[in-house]
N, C-alpha and C. Protein backbone atom coordinates (compact mmCIF):
# COMPACT_ATOMS: atom_id res chain seq x y z
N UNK A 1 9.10 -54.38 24.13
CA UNK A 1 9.61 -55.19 23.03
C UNK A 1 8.65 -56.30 22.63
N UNK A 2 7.42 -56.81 23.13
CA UNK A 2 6.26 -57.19 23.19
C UNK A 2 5.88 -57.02 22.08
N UNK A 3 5.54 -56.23 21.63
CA UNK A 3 4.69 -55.46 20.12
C UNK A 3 5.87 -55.79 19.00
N UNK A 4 7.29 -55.74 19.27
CA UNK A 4 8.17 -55.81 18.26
C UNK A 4 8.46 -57.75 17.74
N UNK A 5 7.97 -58.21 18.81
CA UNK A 5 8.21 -59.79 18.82
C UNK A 5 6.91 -60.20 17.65
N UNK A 6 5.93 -59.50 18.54
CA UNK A 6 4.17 -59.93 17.93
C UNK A 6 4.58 -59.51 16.42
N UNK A 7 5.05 -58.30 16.18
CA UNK A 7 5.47 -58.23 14.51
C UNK A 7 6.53 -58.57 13.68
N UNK A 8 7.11 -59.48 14.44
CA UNK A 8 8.27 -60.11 13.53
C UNK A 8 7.72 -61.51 13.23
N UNK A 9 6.41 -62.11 14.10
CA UNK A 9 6.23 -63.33 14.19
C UNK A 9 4.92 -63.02 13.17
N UNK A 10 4.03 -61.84 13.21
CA UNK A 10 3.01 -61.93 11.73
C UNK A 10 4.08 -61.61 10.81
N UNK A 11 4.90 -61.62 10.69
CA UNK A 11 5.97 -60.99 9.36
C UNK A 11 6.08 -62.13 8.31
N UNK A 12 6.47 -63.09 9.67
CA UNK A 12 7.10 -65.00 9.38
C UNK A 12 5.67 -65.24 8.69
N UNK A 13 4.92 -65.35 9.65
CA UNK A 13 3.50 -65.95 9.14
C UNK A 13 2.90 -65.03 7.58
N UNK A 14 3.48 -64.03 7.45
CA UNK A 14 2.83 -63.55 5.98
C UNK A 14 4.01 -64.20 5.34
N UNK A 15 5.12 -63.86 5.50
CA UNK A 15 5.89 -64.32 4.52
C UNK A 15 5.79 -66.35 4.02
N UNK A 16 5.66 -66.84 5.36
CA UNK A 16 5.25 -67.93 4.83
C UNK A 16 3.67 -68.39 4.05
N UNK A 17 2.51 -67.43 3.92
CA UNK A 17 1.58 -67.36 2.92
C UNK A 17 1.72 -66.71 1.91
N UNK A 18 3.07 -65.67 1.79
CA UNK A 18 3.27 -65.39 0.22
C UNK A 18 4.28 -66.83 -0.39
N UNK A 19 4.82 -67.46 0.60
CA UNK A 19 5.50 -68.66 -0.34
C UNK A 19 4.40 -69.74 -0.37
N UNK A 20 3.89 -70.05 0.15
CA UNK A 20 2.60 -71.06 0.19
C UNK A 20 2.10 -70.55 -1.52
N UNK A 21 1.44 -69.26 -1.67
CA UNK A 21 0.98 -68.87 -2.42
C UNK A 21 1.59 -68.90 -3.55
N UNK A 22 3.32 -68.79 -3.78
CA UNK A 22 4.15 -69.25 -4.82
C UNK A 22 4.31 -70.37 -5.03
N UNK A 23 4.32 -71.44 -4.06
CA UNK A 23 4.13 -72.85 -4.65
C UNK A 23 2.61 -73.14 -5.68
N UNK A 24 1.68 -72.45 -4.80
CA UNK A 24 0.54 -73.04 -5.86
C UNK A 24 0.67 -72.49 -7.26
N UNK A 25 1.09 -70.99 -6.87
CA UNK A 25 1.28 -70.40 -8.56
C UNK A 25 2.07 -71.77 -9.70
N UNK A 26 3.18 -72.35 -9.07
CA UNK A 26 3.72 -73.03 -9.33
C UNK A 26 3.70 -73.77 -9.98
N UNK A 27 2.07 -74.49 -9.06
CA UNK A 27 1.68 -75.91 -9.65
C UNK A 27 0.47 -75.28 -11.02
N UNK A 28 0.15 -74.04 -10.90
CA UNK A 28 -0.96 -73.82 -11.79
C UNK A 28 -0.66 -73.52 -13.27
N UNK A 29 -1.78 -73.40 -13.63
CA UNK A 29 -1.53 -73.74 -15.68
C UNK A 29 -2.13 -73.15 -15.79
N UNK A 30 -2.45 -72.14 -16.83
CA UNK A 30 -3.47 -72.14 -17.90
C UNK A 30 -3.60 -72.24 -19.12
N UNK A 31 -4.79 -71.74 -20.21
CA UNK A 31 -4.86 -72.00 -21.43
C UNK A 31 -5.31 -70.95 -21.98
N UNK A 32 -4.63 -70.30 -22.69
CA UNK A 32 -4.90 -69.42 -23.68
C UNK A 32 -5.13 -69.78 -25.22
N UNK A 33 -6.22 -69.14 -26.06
CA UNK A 33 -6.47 -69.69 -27.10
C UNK A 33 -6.68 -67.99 -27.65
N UNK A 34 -6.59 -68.46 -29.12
CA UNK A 34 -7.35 -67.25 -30.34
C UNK A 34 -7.69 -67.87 -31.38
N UNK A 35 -8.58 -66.98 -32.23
CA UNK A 35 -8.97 -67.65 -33.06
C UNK A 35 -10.63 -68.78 -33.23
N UNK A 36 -11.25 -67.89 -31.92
CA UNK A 36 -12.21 -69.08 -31.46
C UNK A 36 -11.80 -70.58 -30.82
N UNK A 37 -10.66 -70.75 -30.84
CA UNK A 37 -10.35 -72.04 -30.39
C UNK A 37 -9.16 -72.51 -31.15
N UNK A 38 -9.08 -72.13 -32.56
CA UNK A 38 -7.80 -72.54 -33.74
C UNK A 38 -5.99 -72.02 -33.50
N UNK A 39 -6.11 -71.81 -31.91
CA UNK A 39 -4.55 -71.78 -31.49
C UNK A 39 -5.21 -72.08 -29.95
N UNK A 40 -4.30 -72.96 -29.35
CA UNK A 40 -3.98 -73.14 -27.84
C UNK A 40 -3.20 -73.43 -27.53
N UNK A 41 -2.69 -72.47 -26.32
CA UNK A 41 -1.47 -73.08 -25.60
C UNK A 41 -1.41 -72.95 -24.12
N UNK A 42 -0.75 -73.64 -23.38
CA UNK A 42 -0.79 -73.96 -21.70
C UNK A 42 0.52 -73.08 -21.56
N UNK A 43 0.48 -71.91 -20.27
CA UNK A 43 0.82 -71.65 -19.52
C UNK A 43 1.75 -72.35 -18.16
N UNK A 44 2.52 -72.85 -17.82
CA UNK A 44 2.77 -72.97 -16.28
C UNK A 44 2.69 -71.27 -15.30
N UNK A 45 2.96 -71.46 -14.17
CA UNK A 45 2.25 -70.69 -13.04
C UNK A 45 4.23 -70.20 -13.45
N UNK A 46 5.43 -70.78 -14.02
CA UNK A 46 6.50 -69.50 -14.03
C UNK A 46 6.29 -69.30 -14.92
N UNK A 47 5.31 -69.06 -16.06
CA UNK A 47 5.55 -68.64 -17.30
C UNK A 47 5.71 -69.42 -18.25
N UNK A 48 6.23 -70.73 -18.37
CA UNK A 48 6.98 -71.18 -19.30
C UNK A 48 6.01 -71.97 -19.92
N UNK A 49 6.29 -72.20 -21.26
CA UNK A 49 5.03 -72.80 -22.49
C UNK A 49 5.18 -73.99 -22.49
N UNK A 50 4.19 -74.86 -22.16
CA UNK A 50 4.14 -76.66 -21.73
C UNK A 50 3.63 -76.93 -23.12
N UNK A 51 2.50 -76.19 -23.93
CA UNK A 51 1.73 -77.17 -25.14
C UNK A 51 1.09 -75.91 -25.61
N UNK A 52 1.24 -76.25 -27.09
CA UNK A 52 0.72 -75.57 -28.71
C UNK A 52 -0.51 -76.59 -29.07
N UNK A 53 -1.48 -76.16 -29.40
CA UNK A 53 -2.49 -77.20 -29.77
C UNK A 53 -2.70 -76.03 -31.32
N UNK A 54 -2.71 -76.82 -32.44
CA UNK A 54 -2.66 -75.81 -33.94
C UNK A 54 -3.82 -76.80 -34.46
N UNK A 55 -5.15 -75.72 -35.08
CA UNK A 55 -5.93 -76.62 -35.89
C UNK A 55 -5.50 -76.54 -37.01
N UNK A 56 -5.48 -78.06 -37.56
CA UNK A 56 -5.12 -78.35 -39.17
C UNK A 56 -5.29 -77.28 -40.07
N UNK A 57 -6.23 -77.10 -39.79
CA UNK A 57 -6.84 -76.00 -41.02
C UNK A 57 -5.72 -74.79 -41.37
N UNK A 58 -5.36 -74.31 -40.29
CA UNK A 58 -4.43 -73.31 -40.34
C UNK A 58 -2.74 -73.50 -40.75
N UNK A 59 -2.70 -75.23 -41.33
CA UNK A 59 -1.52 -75.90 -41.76
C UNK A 59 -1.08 -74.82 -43.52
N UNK A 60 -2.18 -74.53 -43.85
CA UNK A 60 -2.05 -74.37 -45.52
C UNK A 60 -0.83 -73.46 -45.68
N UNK A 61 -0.56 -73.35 -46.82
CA UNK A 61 0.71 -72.84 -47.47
C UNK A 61 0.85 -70.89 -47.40
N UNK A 62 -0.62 -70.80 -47.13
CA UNK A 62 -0.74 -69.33 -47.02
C UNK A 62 -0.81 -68.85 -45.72
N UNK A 63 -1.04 -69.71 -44.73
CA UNK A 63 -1.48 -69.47 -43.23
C UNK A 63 -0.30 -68.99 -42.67
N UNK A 64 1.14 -68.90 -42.91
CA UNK A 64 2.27 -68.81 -41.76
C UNK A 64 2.02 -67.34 -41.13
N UNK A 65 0.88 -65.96 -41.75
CA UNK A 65 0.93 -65.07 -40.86
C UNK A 65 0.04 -65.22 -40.34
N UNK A 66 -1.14 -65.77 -40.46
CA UNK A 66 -2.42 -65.97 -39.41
C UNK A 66 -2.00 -66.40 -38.43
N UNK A 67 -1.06 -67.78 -38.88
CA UNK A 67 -0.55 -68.49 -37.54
C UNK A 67 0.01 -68.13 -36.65
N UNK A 68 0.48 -66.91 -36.86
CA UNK A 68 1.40 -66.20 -35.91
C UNK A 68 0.96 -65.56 -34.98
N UNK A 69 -0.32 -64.37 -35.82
CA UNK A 69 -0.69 -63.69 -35.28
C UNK A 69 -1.67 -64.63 -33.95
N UNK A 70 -2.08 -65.74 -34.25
CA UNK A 70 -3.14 -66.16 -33.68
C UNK A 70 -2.21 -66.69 -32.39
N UNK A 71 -0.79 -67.41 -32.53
CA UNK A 71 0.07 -67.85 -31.33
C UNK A 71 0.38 -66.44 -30.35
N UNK A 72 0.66 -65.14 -31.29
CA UNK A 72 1.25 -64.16 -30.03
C UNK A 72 -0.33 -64.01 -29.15
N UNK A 73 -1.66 -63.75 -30.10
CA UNK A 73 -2.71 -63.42 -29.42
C UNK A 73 -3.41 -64.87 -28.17
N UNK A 74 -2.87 -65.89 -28.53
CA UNK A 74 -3.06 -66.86 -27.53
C UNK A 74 -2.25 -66.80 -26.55
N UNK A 75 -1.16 -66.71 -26.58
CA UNK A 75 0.28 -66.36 -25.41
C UNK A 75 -0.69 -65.12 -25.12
N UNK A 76 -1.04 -64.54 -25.09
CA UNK A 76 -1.29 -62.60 -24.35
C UNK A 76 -2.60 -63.60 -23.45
N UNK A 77 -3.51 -63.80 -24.36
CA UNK A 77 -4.87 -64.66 -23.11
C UNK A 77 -4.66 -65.33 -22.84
N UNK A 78 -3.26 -66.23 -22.51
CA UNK A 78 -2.85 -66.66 -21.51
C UNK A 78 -2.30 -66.14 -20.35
N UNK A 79 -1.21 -65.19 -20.90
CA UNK A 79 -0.17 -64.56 -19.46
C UNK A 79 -0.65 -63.51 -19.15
N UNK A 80 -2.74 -62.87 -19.78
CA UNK A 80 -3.37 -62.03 -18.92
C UNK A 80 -3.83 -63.07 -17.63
N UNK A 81 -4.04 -64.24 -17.95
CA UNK A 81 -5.29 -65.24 -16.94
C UNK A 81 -3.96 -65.59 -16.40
N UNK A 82 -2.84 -66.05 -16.28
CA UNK A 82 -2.00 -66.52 -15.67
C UNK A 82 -1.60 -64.96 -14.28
N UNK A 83 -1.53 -64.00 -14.98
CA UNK A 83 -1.26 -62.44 -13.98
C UNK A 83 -2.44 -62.55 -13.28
N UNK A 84 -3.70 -62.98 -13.68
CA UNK A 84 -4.46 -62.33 -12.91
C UNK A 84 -4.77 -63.72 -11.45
N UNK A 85 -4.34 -64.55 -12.26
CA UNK A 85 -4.53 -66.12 -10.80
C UNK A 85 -2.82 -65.20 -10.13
N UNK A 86 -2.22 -64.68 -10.35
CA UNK A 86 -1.23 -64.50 -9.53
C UNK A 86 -1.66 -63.84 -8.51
N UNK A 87 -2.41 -62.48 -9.25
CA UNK A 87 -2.74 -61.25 -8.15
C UNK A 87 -3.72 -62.03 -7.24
N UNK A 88 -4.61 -63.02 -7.57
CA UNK A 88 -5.43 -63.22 -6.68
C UNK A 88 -4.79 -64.18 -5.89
N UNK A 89 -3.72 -65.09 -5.81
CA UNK A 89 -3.24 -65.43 -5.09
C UNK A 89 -2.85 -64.72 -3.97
N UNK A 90 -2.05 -63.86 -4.52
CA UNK A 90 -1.09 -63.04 -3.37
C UNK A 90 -1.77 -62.05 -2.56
N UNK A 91 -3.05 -62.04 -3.28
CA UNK A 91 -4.82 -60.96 -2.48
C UNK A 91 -4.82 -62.52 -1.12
N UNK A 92 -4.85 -63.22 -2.03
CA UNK A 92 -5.48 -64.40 -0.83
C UNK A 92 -4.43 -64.29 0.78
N UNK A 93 -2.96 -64.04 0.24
CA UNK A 93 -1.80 -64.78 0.99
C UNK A 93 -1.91 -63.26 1.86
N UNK A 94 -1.85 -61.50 1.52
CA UNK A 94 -1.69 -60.87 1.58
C UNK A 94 -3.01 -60.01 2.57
N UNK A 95 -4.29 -60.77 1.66
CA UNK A 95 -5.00 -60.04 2.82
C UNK A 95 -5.29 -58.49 2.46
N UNK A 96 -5.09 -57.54 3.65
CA UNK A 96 -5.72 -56.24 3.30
C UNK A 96 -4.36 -55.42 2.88
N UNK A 97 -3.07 -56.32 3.29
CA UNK A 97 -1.88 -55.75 2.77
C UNK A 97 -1.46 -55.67 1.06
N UNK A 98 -2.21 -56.47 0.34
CA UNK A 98 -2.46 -56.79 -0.85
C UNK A 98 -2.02 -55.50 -1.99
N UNK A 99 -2.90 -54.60 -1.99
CA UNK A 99 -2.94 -53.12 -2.45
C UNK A 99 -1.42 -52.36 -1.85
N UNK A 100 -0.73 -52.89 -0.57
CA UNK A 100 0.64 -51.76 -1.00
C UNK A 100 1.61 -52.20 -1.47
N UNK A 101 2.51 -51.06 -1.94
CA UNK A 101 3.95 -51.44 -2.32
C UNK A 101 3.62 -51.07 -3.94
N UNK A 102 2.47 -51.17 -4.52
CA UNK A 102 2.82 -50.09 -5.99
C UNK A 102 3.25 -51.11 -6.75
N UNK A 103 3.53 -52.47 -6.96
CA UNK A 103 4.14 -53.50 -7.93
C UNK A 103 5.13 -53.73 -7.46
N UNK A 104 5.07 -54.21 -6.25
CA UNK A 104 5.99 -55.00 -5.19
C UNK A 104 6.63 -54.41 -4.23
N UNK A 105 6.74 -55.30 -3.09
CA UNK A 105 7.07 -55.08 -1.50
C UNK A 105 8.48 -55.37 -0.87
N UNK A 106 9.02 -53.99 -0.64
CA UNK A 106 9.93 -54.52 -0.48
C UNK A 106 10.26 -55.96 0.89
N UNK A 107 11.66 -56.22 0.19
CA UNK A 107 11.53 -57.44 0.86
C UNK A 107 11.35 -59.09 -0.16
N UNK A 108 10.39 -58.49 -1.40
CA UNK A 108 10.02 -59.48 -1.86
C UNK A 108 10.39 -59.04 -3.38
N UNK A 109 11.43 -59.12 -3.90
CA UNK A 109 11.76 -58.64 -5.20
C UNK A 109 11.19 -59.25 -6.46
N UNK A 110 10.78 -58.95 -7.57
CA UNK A 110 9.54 -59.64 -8.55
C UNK A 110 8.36 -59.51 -8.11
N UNK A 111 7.37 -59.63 -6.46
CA UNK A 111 6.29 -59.61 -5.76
C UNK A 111 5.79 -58.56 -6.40
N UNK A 112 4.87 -59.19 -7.53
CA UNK A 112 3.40 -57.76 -7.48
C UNK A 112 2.17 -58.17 -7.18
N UNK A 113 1.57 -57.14 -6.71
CA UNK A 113 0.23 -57.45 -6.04
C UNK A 113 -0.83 -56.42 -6.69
């Protein structure tokens, strides 16, 4: 029962570096832009949209579909760079276990790696 103790206690210890690893997601941001720079917006590490930065220019009376297009294409290069600080988090927390489970482990429901 030796071997069964030793793996319930790396179990604790991964599971407490995949939550370690969810707090930082947590605290992290990013910034997605399109347009060369003429849409930005911040990311938090759950997803949720902190700040729109809109250049003037794109205020005019004709702009409301540019503007659009340029906010969904800033949201996408954001919540690609936001997925990809995830995966490398959970590479960090996960180790060589990283690669199984196919888009999450059980045990850890939402967890993709």
């Amino acid at each position: 029962m030796k071997d069964f103790g030793a793996m319930m206690k790396q179990a604790q210890g991964l599971q407490q570096k995949i939550q370690d690893a969810q707090a930082r997601l947590a605290e992290t941001s990013v910034e997605g832009q399109a347009g060369g720079g003429l849409v930005k917006l911040t990311l938090q590490g759950s997803g949720e949209l902190k700040s729109v930065v809109i250049d003037p220019s794109l205020m005019g009376p004709d702009e409301g579909e540019v503007l659009s297009d340029l906010m969904v294409a800033a949201h996408a290069d954001a919540k690609k760079k936001l997925d990809a600080e995830q995966e490398r988090l959970m590479h960090d927390a996960m180790g060589p276990l990283a690669g199984m489970g196919g888009g999450g482990m059980p045990g850890f429901p939402g967890m993709k790696f």
